[in-house]
Protein backbone atom coordinates (compact mmCIF):
# COMPACT_ATOMS: atom_id res chain seq x y z
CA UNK A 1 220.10 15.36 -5.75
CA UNK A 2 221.79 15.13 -2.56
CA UNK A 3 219.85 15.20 0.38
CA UNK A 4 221.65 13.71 3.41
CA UNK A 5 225.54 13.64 4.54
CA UNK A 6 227.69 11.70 2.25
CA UNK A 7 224.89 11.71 0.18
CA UNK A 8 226.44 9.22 -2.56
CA UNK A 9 224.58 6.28 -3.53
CA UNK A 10 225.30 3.26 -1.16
CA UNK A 11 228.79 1.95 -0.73
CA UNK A 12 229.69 -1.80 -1.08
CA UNK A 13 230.34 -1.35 2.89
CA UNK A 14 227.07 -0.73 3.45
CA UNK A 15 225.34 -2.89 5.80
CA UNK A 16 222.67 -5.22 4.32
CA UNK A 17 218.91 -3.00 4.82
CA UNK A 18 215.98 -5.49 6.33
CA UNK A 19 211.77 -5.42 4.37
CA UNK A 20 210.15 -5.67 7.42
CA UNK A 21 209.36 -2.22 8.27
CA UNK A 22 210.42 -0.51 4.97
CA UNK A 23 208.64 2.28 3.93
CA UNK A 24 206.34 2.79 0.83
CA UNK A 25 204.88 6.13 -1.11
CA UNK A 26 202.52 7.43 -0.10
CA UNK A 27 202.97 6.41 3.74
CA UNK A 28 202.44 8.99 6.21
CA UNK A 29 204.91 8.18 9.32
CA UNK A 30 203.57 9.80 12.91
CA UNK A 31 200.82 11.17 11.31
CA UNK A 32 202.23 14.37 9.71
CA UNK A 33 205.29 13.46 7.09
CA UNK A 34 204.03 12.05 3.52
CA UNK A 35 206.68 10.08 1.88
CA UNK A 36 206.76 10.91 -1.66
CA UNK A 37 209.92 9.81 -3.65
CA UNK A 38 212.61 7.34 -2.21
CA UNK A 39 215.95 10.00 -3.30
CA UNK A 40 219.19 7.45 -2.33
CA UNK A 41 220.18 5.02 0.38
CA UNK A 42 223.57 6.61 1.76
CA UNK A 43 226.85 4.99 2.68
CA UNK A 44 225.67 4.53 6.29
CA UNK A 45 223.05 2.46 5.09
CA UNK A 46 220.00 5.03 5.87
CA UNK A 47 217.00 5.42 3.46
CA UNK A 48 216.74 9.09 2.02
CA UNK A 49 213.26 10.13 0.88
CA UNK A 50 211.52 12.88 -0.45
CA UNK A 51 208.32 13.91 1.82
CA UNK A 52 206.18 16.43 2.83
CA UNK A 53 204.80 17.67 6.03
CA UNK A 54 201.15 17.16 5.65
CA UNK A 55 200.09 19.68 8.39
CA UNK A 56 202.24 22.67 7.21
CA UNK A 57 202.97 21.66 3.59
CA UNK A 58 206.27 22.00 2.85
CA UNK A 59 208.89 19.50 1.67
CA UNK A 60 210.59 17.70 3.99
CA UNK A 61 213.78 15.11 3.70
CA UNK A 62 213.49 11.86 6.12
CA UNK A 63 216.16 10.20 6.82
CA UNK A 64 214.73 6.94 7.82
CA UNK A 65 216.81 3.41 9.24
CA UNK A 66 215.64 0.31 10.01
CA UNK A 67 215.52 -1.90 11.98
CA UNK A 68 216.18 0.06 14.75
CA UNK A 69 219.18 -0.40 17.02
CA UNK A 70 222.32 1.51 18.51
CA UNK A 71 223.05 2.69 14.90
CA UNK A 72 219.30 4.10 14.96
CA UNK A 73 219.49 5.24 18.58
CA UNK A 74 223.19 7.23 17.65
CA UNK A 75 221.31 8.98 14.23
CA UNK A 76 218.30 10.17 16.52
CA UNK A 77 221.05 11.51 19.46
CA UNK A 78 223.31 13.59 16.76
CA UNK A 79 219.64 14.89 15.23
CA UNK A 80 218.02 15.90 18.74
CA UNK A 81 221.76 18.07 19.52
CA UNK A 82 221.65 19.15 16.21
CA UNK A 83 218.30 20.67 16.40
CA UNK A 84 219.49 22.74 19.51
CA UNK A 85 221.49 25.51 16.84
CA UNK A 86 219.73 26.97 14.77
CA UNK A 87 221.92 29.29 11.94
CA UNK A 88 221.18 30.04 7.86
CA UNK A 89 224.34 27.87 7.07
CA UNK A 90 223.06 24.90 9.29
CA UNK A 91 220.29 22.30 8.02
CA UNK A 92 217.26 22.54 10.41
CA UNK A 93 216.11 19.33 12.03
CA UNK A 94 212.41 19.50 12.26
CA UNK A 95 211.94 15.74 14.04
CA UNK A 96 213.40 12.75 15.37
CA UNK A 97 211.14 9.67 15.98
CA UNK A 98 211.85 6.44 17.37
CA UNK A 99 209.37 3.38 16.25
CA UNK A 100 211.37 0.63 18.04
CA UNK A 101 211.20 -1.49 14.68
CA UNK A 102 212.83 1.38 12.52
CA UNK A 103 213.61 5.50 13.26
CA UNK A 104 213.67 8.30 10.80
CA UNK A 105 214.78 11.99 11.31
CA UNK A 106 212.55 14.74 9.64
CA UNK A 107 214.67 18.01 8.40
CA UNK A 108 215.12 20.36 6.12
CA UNK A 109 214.65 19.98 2.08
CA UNK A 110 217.27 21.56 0.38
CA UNK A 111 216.76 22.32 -3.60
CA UNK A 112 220.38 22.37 -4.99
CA UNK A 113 223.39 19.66 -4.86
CA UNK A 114 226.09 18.91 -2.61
CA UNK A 115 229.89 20.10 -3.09
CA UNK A 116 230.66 17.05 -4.13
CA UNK A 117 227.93 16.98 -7.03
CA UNK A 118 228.79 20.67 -8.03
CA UNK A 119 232.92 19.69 -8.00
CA UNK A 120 232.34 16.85 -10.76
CA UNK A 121 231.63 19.24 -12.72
CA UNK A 122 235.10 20.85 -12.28
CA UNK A 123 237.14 22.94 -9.54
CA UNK A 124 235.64 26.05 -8.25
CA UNK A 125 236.79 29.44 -8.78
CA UNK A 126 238.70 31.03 -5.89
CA UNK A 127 235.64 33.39 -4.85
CA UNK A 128 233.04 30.92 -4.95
CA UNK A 129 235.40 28.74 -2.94
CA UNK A 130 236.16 31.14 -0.48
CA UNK A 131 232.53 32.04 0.08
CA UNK A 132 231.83 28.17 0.74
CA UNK A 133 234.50 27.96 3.30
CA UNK A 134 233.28 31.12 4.81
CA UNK A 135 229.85 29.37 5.37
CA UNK A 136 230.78 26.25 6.80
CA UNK A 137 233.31 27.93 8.90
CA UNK A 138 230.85 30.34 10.20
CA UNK A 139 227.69 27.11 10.53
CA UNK A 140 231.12 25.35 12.70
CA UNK A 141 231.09 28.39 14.28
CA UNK A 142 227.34 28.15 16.15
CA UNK A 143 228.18 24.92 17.01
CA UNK A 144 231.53 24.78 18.73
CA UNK A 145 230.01 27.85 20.52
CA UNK A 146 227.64 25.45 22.36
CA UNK A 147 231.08 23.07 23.46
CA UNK A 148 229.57 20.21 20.41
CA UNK A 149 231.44 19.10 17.58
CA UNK A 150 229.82 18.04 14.44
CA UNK A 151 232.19 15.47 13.14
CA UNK A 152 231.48 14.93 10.12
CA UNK A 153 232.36 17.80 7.48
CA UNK A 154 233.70 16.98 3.90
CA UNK A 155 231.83 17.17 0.45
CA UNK A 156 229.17 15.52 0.94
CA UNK A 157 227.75 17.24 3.53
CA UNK A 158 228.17 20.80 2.35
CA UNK A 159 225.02 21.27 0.42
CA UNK A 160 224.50 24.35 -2.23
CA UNK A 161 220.67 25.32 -2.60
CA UNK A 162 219.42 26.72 -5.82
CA UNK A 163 219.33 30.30 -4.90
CA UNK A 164 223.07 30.21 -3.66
CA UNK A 165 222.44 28.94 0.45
CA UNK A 166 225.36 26.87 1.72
CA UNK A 167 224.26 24.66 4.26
CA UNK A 168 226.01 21.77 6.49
CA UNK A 169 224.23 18.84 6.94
CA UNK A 170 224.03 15.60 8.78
CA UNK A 171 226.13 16.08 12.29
CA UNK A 172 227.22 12.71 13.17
CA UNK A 173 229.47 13.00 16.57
CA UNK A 174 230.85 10.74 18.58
CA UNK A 175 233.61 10.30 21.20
CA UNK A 176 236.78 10.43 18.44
CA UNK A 177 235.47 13.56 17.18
CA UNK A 178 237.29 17.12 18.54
CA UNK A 179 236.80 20.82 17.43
CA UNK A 180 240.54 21.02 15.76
CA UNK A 181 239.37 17.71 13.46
CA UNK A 182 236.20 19.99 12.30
CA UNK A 183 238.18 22.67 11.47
CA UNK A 184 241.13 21.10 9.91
CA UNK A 185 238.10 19.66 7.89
CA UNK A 186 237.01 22.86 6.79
CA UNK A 187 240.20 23.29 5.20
CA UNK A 188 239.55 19.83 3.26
CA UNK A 189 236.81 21.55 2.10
CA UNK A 190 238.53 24.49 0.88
CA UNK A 191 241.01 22.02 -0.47
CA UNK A 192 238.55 20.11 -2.60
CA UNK A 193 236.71 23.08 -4.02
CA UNK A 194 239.69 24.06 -5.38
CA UNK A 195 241.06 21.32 -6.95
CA UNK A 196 238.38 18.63 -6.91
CA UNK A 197 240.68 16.32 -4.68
CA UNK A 198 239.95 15.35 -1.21
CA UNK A 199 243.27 15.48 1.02
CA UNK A 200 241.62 12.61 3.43
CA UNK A 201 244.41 10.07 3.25
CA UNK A 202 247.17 12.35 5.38
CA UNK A 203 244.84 14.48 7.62
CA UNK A 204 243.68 12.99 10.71
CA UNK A 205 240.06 13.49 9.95
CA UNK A 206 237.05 11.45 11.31
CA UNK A 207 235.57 9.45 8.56
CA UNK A 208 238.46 8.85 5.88
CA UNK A 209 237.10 5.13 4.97
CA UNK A 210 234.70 3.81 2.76
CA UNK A 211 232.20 3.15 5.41
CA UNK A 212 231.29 7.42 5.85
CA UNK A 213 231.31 7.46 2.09
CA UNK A 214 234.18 9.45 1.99
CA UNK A 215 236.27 7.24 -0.65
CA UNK A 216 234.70 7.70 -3.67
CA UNK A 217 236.16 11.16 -3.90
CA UNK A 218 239.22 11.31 -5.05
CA UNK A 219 242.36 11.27 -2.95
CA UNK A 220 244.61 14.45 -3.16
CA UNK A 221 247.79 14.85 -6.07
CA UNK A 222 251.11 13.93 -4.11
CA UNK A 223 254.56 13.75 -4.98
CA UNK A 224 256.85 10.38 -4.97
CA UNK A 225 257.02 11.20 -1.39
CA UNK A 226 253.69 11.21 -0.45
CA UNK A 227 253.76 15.29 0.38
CA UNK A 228 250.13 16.79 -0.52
CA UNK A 229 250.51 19.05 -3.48
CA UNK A 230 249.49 22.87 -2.32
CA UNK A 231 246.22 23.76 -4.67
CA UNK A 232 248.76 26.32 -6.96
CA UNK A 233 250.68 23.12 -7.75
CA UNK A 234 247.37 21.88 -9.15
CA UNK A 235 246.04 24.31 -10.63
CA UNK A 236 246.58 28.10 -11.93
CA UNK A 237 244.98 30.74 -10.69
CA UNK A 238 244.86 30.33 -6.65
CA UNK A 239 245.99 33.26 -4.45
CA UNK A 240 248.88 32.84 -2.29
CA UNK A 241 246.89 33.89 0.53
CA UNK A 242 244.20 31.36 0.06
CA UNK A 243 246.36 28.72 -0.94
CA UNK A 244 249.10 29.37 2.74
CA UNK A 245 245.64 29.38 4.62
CA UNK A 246 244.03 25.85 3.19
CA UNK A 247 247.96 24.29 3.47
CA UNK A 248 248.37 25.72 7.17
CA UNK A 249 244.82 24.22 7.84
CA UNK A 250 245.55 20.50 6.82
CA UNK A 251 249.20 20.49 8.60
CA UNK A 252 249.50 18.76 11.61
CA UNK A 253 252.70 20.67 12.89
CA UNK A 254 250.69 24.41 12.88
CA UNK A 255 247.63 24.62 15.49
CA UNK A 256 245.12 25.62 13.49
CA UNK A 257 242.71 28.81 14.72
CA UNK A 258 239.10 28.56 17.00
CA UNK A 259 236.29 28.45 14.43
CA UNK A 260 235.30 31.63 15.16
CA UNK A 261 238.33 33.44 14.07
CA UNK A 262 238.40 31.46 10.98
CA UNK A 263 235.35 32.33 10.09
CA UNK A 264 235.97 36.21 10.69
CA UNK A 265 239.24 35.42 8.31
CA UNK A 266 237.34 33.95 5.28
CA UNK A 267 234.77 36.47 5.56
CA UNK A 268 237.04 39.40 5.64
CA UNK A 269 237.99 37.47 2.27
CA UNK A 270 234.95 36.37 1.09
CA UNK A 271 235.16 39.29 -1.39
CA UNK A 272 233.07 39.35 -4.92
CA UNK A 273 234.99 37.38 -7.67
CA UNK A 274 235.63 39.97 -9.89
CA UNK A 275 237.62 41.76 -7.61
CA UNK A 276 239.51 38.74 -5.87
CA UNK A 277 242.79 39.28 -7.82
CA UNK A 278 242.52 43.19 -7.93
CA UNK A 279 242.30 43.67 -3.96
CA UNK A 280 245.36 44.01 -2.40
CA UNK A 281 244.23 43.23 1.20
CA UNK A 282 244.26 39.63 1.23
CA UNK A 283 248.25 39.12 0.07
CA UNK A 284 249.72 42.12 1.82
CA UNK A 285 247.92 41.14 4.90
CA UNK A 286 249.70 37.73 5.17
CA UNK A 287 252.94 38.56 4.03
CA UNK A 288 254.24 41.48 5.69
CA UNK A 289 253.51 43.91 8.38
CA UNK A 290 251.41 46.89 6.96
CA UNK A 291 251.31 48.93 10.71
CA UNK A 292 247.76 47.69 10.20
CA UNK A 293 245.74 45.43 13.04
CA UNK A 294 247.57 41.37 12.01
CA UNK A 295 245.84 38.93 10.49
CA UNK A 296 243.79 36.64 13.68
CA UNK A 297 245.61 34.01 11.35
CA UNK A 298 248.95 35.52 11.18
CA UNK A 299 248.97 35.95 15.06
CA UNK A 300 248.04 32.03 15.25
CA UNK A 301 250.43 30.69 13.96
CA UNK A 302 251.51 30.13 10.24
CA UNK A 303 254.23 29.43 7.31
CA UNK A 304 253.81 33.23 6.09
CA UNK A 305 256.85 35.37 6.80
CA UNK A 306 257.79 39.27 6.83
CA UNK A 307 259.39 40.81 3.83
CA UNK A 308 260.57 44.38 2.66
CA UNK A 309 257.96 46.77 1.55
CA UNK A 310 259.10 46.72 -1.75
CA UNK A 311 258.93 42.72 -2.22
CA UNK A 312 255.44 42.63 -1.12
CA UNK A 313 254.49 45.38 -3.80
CA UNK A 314 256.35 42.62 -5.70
CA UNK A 315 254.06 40.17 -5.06
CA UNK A 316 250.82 41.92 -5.01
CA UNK A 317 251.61 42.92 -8.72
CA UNK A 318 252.20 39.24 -9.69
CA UNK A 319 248.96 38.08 -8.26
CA UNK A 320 246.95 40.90 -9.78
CA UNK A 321 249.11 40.16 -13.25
CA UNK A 322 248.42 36.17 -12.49
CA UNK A 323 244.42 37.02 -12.27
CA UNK A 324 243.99 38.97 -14.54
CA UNK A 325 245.27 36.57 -17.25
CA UNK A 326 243.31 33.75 -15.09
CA UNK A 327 240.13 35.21 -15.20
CA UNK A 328 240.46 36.11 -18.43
CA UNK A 329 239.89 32.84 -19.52
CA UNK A 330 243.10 33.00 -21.30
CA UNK A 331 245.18 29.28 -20.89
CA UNK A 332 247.91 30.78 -23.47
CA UNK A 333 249.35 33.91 -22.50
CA UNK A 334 249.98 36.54 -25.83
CA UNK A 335 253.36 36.86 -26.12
CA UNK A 336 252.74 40.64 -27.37
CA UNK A 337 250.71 40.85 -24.13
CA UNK A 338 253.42 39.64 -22.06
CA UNK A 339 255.65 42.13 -19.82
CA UNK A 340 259.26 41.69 -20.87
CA UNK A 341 260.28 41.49 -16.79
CA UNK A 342 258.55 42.67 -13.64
CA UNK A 343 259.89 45.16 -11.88
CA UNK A 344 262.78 44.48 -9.18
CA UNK A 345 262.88 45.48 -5.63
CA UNK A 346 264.13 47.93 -5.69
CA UNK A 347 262.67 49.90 -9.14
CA UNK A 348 259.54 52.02 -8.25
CA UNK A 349 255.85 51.11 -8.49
CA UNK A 350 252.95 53.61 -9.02
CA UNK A 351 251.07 53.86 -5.32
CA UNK A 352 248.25 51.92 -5.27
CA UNK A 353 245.08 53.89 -4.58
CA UNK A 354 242.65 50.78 -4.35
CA UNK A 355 241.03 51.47 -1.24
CA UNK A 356 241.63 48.48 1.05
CA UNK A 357 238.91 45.80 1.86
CA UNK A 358 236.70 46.72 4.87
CA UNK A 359 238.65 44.46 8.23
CA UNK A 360 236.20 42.37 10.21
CA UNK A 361 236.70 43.26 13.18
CA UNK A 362 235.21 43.86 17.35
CA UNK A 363 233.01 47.06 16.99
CA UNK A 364 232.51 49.49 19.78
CA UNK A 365 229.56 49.37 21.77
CA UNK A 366 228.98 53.58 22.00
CA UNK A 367 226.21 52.73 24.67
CA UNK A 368 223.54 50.38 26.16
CA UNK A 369 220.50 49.84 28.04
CA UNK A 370 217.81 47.56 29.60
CA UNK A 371 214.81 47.59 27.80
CA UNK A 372 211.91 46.30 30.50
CA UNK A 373 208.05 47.07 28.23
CA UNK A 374 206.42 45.68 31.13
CA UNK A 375 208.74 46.12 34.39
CA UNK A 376 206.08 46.99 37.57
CA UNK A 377 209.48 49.49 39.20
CA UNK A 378 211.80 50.37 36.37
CA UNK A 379 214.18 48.26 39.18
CA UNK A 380 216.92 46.26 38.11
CA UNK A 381 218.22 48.22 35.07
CA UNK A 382 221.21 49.35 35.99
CA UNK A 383 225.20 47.98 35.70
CA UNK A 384 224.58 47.38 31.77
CA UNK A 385 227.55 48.59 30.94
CA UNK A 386 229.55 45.51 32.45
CA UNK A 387 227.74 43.11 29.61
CA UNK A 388 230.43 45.09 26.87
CA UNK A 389 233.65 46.22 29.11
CA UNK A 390 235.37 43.26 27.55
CA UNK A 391 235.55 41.34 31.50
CA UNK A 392 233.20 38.01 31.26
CA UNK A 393 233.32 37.66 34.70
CA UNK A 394 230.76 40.47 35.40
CA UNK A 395 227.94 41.45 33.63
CA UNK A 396 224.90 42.65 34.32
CA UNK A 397 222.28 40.40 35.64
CA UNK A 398 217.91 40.15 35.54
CA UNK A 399 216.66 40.00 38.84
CA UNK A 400 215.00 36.79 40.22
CA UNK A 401 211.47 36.40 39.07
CA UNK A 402 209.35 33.23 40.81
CA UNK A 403 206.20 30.91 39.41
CA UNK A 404 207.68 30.53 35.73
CA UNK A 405 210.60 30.84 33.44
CA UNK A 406 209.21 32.98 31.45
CA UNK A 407 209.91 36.38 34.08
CA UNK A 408 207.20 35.15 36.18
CA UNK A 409 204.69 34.74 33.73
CA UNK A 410 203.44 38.62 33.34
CA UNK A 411 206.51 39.92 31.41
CA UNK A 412 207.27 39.41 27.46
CA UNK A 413 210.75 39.24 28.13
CA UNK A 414 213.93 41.85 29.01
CA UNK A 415 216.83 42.84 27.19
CA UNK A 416 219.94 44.74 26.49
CA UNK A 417 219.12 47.63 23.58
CA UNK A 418 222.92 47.84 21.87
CA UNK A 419 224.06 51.70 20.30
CA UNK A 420 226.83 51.64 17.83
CA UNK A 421 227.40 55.03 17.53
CA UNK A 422 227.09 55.16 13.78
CA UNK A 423 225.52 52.70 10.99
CA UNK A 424 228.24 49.82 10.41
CA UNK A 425 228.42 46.76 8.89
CA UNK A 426 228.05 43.77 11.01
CA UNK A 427 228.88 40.43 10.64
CA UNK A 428 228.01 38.67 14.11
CA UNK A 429 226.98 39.48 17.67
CA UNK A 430 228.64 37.02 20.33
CA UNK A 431 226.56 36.96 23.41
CA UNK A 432 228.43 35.01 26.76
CA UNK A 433 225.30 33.62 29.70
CA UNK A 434 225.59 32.87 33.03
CA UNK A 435 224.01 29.41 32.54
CA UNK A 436 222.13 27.00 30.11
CA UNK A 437 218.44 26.84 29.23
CA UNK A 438 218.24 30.58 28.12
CA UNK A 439 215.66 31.26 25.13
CA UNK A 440 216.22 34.39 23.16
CA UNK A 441 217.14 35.79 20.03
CA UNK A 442 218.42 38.95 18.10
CA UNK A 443 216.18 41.91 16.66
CA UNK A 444 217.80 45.09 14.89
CA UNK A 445 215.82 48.53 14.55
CA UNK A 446 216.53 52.16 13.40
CA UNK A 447 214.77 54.12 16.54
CA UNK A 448 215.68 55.27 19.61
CA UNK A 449 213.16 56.18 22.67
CA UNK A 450 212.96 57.24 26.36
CA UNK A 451 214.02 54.39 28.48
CA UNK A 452 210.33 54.66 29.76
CA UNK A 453 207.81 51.56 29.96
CA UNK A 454 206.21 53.14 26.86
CA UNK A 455 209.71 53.85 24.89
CA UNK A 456 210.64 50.16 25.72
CA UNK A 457 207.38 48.94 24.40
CA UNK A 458 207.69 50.82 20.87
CA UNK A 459 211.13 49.54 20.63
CA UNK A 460 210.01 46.07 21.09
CA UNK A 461 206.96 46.21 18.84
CA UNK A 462 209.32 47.75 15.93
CA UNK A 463 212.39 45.88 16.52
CA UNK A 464 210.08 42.25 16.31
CA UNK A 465 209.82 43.11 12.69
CA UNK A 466 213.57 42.82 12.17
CA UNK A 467 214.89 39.45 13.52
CA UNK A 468 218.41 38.41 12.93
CA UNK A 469 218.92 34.76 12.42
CA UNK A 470 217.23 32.44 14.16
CA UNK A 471 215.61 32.34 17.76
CA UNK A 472 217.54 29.90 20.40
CA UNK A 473 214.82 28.00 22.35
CA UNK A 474 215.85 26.49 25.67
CA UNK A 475 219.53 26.86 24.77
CA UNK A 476 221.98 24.18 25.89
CA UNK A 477 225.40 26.34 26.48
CA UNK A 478 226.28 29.39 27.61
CA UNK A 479 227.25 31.25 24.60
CA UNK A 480 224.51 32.33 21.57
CA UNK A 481 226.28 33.41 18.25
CA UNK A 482 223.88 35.72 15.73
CA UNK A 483 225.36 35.66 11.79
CA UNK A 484 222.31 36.45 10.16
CA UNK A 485 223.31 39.64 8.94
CA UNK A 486 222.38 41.22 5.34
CA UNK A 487 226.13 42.14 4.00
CA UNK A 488 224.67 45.15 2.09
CA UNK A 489 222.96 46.77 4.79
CA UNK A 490 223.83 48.86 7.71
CA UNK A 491 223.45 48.67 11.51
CA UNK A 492 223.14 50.59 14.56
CA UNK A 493 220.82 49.69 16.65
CA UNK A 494 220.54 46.15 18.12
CA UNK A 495 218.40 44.27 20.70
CA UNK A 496 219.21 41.09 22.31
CA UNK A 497 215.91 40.08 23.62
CA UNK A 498 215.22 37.19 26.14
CA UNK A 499 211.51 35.47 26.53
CA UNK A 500 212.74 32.31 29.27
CA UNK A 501 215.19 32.56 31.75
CA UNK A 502 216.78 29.42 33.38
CA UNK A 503 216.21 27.96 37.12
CA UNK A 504 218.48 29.16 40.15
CA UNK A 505 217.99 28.88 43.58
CA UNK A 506 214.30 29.32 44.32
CA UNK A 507 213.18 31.04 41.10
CA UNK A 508 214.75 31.83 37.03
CA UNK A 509 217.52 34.55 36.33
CA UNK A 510 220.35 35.00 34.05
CA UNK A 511 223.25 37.07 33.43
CA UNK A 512 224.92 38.54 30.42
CA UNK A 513 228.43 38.24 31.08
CA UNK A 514 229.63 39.55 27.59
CA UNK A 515 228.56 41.20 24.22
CA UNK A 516 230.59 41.19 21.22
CA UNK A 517 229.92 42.43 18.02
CA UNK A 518 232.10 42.11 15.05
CA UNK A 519 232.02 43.85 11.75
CA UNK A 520 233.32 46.96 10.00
């Protein structure tokens, strides 16, 4: 199975691998990781091996070069800024070691197979495609919110678990590598899942050449011209919608959209498969103007245009007509099944009364407050409010606390308690600092209480129980993203909780300039 990046069994670019140094089963490198099976040596030349971590026993894949070197030294660099985000589509990095004579990098074991593995096997359908470009788009997400890139997304490093976890493995950065080539790679990625073809030989992307393992897949069907071939022109069965937003992606001429928004965009279609071709939302919303909020997409930038009413009716009946006899399975269409002519323009359709798909979008914020368990004055808790008036330059601020980052050393932390109003859906909270070095994370509860030093401390205590996502320790930007959400359940009340605050001028404070929640 694939375990690292490209993943693919060594390339005849790869550079020749040295003995001296190479590790054996059974070994047990800095004391804690057991090497147990040697998995693949990838196209970058790096051993992959099966291990475990001896001290908490769990599996563990090391990536392990040698001899050591600038190629060693960049693979430990891209693994240390990798292990600063932590989110559930993102392999964790557990370790990075330097030996001198070789270097290995300790992460995450992922049961499952890459894209790339799960694509021989034939095209995806258009859910299960969508729901794989919603997860990488959403793992690009965390890290373009910390300013890095991760430079090297295709394939091979989008990795399916066993129980249905897409993960993105196996950052590799460097100084070619920009935020626009990421995401125009996420739309490779879309690309290839639905037609098994990698469009890598006319996009710009990072990578393209034999030597990142990125040539054994195959290159994309074009016409006599060279023009990539739209995924409906390969196969049947592709919505219009998905197929304008994976074309607009890979062309050069149309700036493609922050990682963010794309993200929101596939998950507002990330939308069970049975019901892909019978939910009207996705095609209506890119071709016409319903009076409804526009597409982040549309308002982009795009090759969708505005038709009549009527037409777009039009259209959504074709695509429901085309999916149905898609996901039927049926590659003939039934003659005596098939409608003599759809209807024109201008004939009249029966009202749809599918009710439409539930909009990602920014939530209200119906109130907030400081929550301070162990505060000596109840001082410093007011001008909340500016961390959600939509302005990040204010926001409310902790005072400044002296002796240790961690508010002086006799306080568990402070944060900003978040009130929805109602129960909603959510799909992310975007939280905007002051400055770097901030450790926090997200909680969720279902209780309210007296903003007292007692209320605040039974918050606390119940919210623990309910992390979302991952903690960020020390954090290296200014912005945290939370997307650890559970899509079937419902939220109201949040707390963003911080435990360390970063240095200023003669002691450790931090603002929050901005909170941002979006969902439906």
């Amino acid at each position: 199975m694939t375990q690292v990046g490209e993943g693919q069994d060594t390339a005849e670019s790869a550079p020749p691998v040295a003995t001296f140094g190479a590790p054996t089963a059974g070994e047990i490198l800095a004391e804690r990781y057991e090497l147990v099976e040697h998995i693949n040596n990838d196209s970058a030349g790096r051993l992959v091996w099966r291990g475990v971590d001896v001290i908490l026993r769990r599996p563990v894949a090391v990536v392990l070069r040698y001899p050591g070197g600038d190629s060693a030294t960049e693979m430990l660099q891209a693994a240390v800024a990798a292990s600063r985000v932590i989110h559930p589509n993102l392999v964790g990095v557990y370790d990075a070691i330097d030996e001198a004579d070789r270097a290995y990098v300790v992460r995450e074991w992922v049961d499952g197979q890459s894209l790339r593995e799960l694509v021989a096997h034939g095209p995806l359908d258009p859910a299960r495609a969508t729901a794989i470009g919603n997860a990488v788009a959403s793992a690009m997400a965390a890290v373009h919110a910390t300013g890095m890139v991760h430079g090297n997304v295709h394939p091979g490093t989008v990795m399916i678990s066993d129980d249905g976890r897409v993960v993105l493995a196996d950052a590799r950065t460097d100084g070619g590598d920009s935020q626009e080539n990421d995401i125009r790679a996420i739309g490779g990625v879309l690309y290839f899942a639905l037609t098994g073809h990698w469009p890598h030989a006319e996009v710009p992307l990072r990578g393209a050449t034999a030597g990142h393992g990125r040539a054994a897949i195959g290159d994309a069907v074009r016409d006599a011209s060279g023009t990539l071939a739209a995924p409906r022109q390969v196969r049947a069965g592709v919505p219009a919608y998905l197929d304008d937003l994976t074309m607009d992606l890979l062309d050069p001429a149309i700036e493609p959209p922050s990682s963010d928004v794309l993200a929101a965009e596939l998950a507002r279609l990330d939308i069970p498969g049975e019901e892909q071709f019978l939910e009207p939302t996705g095609p209506l919303r890119f071709a016409a103007d319903t009076g409804e909020e526009p597409s982040p997409l549309a308002a982009a930038g795009g090759r969708k245009v505005a038709v009549g009413i009527a037409g777009v009716l039009t259209v959504a009946l074709v695509a429901i007509l085309v999916g149905i006899s898609v996901w039927g399975g049926d590659e003939q269409q039934d003659p005596e099944n098939t409608p003599a002519a759809l209807p024109s323009a201008s004939a009249p359709v029966a009202e749809d009364t599918t009710p439409p798909a539930a909009q990602v979008r920014k939530l209200d914020i119906a109130g907030a407050r400081v929550i301070d368990p162990d505060s000596r004055d109840r001082l410093g808790l007011d001008g909340v409010e500016k961390a959600y008036d939509g302005d990040q330059d204010e926001g409310w601020a902790t005072q400044t606390y002296r002796g240790a980052p961690n508010f002086g050393g006799y306080k568990r932390g402070m944060g900003v308690w978040i009130d929805l109003g109602t129960e909603r859906t959510v799909k992310s909270v975007q939280v905007n600092l002051s400055a770097v070095g901030v450790s926090a994370q997200l909680l969720s509860g279902t209780i309210d209480a007296p903003s007292t030093n007692a209320g605040d401390d039974r918050i606390i205590k119940e919210y623990a129980k309910a992390p979302i996502g991952q903690p960020f320790e020390d954090h290296d930007g200014t912005t945290m993203t939370f997307n650890g959400f559970d899509a079937d359940a419902k939220y109201r009340y949040l707390l963003f909780w911080i435990t360390e605050l970063p240095p200023t001028d003669g002691g450790f404070k931090v603002g929050v300039q901005e909170i941002t929640v979006q969902g439906s």
